[in-house]
N, C-alpha and C. Protein backbone atom coordinates (compact mmCIF):
# COMPACT_ATOMS: atom_id res chain seq x y z
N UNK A 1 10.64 -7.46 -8.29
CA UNK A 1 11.12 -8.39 -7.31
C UNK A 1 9.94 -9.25 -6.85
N UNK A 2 10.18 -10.63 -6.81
CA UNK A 2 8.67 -11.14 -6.24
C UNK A 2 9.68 -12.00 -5.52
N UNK A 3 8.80 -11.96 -4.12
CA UNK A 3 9.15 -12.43 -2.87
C UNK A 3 8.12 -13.75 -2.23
N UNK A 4 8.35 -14.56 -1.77
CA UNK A 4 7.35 -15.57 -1.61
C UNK A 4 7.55 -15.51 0.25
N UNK A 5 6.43 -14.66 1.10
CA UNK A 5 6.96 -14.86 2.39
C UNK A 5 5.95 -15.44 3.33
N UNK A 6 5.99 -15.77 4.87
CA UNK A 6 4.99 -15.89 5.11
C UNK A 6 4.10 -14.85 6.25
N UNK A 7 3.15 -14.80 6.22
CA UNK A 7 2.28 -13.54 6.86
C UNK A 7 1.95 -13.99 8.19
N UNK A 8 2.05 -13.40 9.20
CA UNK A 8 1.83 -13.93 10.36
C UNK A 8 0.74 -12.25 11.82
N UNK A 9 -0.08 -12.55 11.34
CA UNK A 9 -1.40 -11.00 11.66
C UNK A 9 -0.61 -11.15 13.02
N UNK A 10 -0.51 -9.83 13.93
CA UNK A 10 -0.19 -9.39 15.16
C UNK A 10 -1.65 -8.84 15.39
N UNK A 11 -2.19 -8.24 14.56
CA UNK A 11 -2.88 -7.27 15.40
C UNK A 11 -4.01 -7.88 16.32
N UNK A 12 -4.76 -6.92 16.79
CA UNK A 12 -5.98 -7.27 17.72
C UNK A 12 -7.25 -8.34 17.18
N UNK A 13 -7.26 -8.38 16.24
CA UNK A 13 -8.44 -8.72 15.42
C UNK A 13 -8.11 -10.07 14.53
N UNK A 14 -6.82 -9.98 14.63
CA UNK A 14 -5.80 -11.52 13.63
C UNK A 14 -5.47 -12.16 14.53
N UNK A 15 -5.29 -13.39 13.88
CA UNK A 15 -5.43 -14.51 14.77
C UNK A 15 -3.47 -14.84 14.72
N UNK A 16 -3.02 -14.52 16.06
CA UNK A 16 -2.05 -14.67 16.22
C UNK A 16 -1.37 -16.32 16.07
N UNK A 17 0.12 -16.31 15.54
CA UNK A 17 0.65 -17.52 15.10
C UNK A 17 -0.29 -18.39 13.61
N UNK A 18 -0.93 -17.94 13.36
CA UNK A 18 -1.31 -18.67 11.97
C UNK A 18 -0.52 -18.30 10.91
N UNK A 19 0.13 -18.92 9.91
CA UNK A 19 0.41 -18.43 9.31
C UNK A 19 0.28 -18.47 7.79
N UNK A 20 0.18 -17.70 6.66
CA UNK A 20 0.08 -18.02 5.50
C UNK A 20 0.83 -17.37 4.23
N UNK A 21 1.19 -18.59 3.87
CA UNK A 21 2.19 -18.17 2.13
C UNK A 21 1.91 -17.24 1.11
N UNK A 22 2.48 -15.99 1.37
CA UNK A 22 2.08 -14.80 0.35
C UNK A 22 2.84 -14.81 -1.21
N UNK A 23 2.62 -14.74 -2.25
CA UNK A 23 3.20 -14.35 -3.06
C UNK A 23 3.26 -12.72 -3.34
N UNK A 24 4.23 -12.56 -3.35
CA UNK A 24 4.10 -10.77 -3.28
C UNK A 24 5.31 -10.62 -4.58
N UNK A 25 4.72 -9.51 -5.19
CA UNK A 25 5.52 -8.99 -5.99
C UNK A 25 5.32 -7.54 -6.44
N UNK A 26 7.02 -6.67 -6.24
CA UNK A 26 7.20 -5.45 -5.73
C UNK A 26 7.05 -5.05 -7.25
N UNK A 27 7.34 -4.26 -7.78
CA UNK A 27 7.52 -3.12 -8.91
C UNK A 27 7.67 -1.66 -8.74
N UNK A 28 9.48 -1.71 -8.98
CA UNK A 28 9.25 0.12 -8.63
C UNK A 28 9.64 0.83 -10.06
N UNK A 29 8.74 1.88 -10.41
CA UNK A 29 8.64 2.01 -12.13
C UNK A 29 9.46 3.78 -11.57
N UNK A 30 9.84 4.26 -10.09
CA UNK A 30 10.13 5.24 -9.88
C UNK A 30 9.05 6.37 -10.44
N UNK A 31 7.91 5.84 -10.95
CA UNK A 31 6.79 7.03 -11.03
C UNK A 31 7.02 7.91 -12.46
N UNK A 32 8.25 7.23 -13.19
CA UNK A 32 8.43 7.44 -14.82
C UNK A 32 7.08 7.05 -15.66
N UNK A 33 7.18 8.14 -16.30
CA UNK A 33 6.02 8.45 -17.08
C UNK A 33 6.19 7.31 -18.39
N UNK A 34 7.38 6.93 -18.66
CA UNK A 34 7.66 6.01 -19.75
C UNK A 34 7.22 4.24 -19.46
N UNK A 35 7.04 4.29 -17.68
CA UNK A 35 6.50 2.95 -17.55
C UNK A 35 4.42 3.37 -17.25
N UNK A 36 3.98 4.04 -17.56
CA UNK A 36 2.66 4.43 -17.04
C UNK A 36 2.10 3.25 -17.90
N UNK A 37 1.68 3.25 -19.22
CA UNK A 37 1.17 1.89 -19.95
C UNK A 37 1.48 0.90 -19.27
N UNK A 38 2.77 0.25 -18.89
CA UNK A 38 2.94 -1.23 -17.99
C UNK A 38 2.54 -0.94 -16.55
N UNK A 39 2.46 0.22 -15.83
CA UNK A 39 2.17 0.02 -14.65
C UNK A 39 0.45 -0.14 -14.50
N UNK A 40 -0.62 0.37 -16.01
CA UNK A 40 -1.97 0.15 -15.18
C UNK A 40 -2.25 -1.27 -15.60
N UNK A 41 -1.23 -2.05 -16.14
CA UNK A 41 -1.65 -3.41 -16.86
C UNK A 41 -1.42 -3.98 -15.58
N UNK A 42 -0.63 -3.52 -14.70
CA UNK A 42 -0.42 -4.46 -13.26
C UNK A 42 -1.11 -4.26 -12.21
N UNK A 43 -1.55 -2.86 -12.78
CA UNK A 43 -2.67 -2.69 -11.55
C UNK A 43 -3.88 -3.32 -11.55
N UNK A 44 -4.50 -3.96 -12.52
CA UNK A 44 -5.38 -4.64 -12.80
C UNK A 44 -5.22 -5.69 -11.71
N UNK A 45 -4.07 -5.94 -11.61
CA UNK A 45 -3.99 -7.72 -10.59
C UNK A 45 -3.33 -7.44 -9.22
N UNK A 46 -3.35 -6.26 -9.05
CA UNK A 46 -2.89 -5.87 -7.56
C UNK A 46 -3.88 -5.52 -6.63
N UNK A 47 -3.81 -5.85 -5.27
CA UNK A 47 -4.46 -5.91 -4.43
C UNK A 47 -4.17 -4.59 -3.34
N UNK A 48 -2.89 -4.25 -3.58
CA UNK A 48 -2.54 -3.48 -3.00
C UNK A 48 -1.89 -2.78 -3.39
N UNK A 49 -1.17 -1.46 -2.64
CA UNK A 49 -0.05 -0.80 -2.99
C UNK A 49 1.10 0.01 -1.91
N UNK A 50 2.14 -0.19 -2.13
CA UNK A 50 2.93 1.41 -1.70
C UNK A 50 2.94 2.38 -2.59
N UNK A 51 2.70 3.42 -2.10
CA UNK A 51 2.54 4.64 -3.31
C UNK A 51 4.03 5.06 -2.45
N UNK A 52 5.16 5.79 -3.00
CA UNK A 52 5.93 6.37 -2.13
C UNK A 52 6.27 7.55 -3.23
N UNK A 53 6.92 8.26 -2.37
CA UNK A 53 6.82 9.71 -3.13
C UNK A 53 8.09 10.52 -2.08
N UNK A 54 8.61 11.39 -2.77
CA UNK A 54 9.64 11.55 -2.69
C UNK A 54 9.81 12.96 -1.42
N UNK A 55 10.62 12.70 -0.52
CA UNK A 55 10.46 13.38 0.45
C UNK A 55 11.11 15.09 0.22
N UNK A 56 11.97 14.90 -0.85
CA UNK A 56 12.73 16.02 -0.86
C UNK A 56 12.44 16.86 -2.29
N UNK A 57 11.04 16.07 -2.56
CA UNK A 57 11.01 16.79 -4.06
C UNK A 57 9.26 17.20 -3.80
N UNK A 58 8.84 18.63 -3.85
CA UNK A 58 7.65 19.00 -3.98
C UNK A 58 6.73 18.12 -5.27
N UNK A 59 6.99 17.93 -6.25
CA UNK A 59 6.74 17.72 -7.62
C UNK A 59 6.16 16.00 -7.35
N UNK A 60 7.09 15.42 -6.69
CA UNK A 60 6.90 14.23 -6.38
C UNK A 60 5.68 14.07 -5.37
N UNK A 61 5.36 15.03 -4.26
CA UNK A 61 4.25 14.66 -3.17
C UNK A 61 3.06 15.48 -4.11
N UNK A 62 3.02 16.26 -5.18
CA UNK A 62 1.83 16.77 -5.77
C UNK A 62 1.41 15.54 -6.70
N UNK A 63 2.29 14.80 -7.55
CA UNK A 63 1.86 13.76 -8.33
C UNK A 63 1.10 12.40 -7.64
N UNK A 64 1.40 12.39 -6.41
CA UNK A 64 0.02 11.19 -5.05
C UNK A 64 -1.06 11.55 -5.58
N UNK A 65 -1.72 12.65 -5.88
CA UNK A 65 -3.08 12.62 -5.99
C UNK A 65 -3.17 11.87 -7.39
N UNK A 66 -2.64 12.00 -8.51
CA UNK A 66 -3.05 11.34 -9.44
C UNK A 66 -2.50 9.96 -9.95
N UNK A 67 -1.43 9.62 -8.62
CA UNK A 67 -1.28 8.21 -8.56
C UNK A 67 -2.09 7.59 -8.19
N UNK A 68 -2.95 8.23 -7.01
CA UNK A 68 -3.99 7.44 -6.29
C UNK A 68 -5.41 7.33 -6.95
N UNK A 69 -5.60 8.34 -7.84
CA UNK A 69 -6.83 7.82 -8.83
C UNK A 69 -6.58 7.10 -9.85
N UNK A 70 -5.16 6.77 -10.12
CA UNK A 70 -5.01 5.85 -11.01
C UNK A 70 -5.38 4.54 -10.78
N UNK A 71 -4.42 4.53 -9.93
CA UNK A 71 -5.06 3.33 -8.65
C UNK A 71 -6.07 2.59 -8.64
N UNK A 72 -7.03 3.66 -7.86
CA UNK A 72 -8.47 3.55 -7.70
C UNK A 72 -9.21 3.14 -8.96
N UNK A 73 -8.54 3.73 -10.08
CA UNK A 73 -9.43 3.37 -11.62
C UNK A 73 -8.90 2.53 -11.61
N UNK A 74 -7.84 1.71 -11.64
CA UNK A 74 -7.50 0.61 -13.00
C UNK A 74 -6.96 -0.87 -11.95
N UNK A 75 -7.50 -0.41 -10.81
CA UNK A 75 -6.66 -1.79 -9.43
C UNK A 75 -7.96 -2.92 -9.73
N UNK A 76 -7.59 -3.99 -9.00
CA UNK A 76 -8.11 -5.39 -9.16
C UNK A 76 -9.35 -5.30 -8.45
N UNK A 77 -10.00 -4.44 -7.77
CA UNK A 77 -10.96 -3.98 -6.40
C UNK A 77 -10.93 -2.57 -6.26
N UNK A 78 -12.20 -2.50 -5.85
CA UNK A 78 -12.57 -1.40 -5.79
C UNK A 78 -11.93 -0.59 -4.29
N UNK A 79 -11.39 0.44 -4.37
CA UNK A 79 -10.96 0.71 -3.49
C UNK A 79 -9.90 0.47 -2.83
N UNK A 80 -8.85 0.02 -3.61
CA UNK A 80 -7.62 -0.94 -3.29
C UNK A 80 -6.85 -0.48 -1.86
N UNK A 81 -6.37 -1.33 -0.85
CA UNK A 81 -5.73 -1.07 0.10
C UNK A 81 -4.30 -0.16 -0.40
N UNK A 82 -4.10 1.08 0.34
CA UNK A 82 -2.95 2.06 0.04
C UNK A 82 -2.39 2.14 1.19
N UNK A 83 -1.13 1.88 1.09
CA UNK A 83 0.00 2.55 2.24
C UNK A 83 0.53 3.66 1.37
N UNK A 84 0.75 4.80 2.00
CA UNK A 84 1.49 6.39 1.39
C UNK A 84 2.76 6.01 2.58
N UNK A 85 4.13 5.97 1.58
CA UNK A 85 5.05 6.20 2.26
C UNK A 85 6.28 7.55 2.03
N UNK A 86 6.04 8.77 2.83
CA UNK A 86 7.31 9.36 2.13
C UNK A 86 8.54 8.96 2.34
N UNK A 87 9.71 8.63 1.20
CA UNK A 87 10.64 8.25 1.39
C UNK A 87 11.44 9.44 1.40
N UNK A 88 13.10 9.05 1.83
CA UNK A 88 14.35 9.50 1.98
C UNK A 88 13.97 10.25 3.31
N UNK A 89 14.01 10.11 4.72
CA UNK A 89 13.47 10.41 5.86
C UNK A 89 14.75 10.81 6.06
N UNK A 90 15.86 9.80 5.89
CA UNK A 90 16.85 10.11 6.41
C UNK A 90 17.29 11.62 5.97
N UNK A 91 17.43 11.93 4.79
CA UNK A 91 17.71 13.08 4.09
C UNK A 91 16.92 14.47 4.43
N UNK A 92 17.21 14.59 5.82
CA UNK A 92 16.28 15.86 6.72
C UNK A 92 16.69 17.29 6.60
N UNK A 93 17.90 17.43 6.02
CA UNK A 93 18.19 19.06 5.51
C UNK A 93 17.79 19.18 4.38
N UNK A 94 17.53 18.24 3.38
CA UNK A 94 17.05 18.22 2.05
C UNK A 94 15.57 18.34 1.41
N UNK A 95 14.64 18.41 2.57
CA UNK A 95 13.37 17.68 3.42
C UNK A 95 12.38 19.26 2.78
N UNK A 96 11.14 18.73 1.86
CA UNK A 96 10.95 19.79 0.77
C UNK A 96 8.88 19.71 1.79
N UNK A 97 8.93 18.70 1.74
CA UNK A 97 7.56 17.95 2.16
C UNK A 97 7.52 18.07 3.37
N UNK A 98 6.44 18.57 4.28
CA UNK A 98 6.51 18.81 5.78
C UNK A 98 5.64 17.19 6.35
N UNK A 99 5.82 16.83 7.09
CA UNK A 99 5.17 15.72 8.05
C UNK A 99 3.64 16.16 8.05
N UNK A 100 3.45 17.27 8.28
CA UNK A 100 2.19 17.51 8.35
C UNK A 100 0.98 17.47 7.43
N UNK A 101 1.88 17.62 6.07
CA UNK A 101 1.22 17.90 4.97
C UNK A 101 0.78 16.67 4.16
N UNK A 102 2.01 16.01 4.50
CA UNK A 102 1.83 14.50 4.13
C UNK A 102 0.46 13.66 4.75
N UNK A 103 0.92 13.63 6.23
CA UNK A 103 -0.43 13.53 7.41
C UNK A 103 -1.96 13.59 6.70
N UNK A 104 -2.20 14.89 6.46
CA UNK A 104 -3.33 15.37 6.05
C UNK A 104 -3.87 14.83 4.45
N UNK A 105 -2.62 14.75 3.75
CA UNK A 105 -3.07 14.31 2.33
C UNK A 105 -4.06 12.87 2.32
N UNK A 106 -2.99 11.86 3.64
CA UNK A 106 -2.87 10.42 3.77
C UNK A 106 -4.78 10.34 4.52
N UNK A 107 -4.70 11.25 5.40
CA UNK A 107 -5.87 11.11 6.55
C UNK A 107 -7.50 11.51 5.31
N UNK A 108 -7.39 12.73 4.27
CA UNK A 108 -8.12 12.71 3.22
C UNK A 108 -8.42 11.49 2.27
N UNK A 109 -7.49 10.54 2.20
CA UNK A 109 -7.56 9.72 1.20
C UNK A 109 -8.38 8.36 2.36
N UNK A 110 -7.64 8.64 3.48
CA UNK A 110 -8.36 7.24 4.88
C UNK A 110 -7.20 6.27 4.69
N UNK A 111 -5.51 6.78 4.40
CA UNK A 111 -4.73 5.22 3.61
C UNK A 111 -4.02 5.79 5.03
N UNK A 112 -2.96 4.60 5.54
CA UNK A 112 -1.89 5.02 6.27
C UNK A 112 -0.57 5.59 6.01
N UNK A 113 0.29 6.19 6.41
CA UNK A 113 1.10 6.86 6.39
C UNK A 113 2.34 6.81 7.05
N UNK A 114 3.54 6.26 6.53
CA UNK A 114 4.38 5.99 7.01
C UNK A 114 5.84 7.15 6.29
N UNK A 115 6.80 7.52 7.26
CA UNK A 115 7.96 8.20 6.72
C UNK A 115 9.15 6.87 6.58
N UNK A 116 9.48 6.78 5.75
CA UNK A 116 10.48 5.89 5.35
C UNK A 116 11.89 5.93 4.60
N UNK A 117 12.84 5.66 5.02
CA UNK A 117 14.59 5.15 4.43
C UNK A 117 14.56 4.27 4.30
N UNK A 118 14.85 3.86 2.63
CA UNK A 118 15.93 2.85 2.23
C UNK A 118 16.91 2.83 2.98
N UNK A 119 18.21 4.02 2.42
CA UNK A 119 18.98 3.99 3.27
C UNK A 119 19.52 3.56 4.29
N UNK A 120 18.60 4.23 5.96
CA UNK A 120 18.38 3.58 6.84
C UNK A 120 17.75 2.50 7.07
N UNK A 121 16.85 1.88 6.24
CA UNK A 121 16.01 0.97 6.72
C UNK A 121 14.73 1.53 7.86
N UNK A 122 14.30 2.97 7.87
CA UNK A 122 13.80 3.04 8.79
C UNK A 122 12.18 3.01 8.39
N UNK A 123 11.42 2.54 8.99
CA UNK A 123 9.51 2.24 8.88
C UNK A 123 9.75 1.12 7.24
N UNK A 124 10.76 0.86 6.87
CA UNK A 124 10.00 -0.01 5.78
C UNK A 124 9.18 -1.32 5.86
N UNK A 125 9.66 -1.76 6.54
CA UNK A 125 8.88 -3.33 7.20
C UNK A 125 7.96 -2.69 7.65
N UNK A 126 7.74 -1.99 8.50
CA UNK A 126 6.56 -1.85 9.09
C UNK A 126 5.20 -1.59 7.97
N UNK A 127 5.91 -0.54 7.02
CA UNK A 127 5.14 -0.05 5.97
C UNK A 127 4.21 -1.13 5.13
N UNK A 128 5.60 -2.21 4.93
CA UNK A 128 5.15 -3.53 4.04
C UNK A 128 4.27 -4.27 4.70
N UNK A 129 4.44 -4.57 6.17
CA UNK A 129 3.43 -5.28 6.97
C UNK A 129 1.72 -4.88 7.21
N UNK A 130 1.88 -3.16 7.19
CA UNK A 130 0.64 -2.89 7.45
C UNK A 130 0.02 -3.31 6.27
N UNK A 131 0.77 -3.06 4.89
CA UNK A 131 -0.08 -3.17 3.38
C UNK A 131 -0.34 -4.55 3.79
N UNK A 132 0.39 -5.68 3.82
CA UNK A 132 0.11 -7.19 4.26
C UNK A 132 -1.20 -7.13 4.84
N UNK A 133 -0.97 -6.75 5.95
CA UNK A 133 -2.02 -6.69 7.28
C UNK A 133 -3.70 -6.39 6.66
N UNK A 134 -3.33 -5.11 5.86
CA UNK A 134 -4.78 -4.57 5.31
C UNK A 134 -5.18 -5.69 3.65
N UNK A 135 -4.36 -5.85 3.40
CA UNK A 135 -5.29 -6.79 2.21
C UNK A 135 -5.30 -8.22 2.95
N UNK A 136 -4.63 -8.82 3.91
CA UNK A 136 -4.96 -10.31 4.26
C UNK A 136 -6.26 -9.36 5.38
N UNK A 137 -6.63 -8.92 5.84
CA UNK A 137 -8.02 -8.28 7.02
C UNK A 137 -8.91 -8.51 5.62
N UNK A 138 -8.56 -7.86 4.82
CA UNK A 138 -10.09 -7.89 3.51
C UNK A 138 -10.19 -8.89 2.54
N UNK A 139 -9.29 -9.75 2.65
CA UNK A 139 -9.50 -11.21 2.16
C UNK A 139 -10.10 -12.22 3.10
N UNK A 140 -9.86 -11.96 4.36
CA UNK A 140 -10.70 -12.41 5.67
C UNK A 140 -12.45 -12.30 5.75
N UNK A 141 -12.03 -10.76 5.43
CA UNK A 141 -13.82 -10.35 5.52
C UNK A 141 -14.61 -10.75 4.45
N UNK A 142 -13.76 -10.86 2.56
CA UNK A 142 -14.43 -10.94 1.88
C UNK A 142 -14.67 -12.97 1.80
N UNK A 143 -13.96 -13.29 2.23
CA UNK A 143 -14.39 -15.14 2.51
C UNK A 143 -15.14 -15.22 3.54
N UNK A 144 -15.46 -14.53 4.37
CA UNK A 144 -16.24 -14.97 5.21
C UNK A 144 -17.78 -14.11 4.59
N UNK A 145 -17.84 -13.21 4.11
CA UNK A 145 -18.96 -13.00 3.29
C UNK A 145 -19.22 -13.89 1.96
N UNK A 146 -18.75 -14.67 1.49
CA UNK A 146 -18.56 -15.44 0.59
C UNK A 146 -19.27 -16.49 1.00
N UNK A 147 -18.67 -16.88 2.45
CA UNK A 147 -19.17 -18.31 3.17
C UNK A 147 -20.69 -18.11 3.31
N UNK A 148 -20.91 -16.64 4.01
CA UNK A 148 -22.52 -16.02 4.70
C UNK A 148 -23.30 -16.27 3.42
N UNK A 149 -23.08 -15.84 2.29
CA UNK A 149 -23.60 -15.92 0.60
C UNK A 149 -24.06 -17.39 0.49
N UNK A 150 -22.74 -18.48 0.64
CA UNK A 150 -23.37 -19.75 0.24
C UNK A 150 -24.10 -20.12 1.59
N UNK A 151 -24.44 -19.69 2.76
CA UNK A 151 -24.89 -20.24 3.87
C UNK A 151 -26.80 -20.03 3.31
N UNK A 152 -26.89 -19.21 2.39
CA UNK A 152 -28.09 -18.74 2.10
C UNK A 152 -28.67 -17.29 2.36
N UNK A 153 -27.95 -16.98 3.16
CA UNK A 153 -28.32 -15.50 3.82
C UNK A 153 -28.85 -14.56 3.07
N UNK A 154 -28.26 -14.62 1.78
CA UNK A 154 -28.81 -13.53 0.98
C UNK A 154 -30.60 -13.89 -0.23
N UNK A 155 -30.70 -15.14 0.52
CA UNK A 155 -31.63 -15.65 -0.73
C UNK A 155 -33.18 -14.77 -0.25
């Protein structure tokens, strides 16, 4: 799905009401092993990610760790901005993955952590905004180190 929207920073540190034209484009390969070849060819040009992982399936929150070094190896930057979202929130008798465990995986890695429904619709925007939020903050920092570079600073 590629979405063309525009980004508008809330937080403390973004400059409120500016706004700018994102091209974003989603890809969900559902974590099938039959799309792994096309998914690190895209990771090459991604800046970011949702990793989401499945709330009601153990198998699914053990495979994060080696999504996220995939990641880390084959993304556009070093260190690529990660949102961890567990999905199907809504689905709470079915619920295999504890809050806590998730917490701790997310707080080891330093990515944020959001519980999320399709379904409901519940934390997904928010989820998508923070990923927004954290790669437009490090496209900020890395142009303005860019600017400091040609100012001479480093000569």
């Amino acid at each position: 799905m590629v979405i063309l929207a525009v980004y508008r920073s809330n937080g403390p540190d973004g400059i409120a009401g500016r706004g700018q034209r994102i091209h974003l484009q989603l890809w969900d390969t559902a974590g099938q092993e039959r799309f792994r070849s096309l998914t690190t060819a895209f990771f090459r040009d991604a800046m970011g990610f949702l990793l989401l992982f499945d709330l009601t399936s153990e198998q699914s929150f053990i495979n994060v760790r080696n999504w996220i070094s995939q990641l880390q190896m084959h993304a556009y930057c070093e260190n690529p901005d990660i949102v961890l979202c567990g999905h199907k929130s809504d689905l709470v008798d079915q619920r295999v993955v504890k809050k806590e465990e998730a917490q701790e995986l997310a707080e080891k890695y330093g990515i944020p952590y959001y519980e999320t429904s399709a379904s409901t619709g519940t934390n997904v925007s928010e989820a998508v905004d923070r990923l927004l939020d954290l790669i437009m903050k490090r496209m900020e920092r890395n142009l303005g180190q860019t600017n400091f570079m040609r100012a001479g600073a480093f000569r």
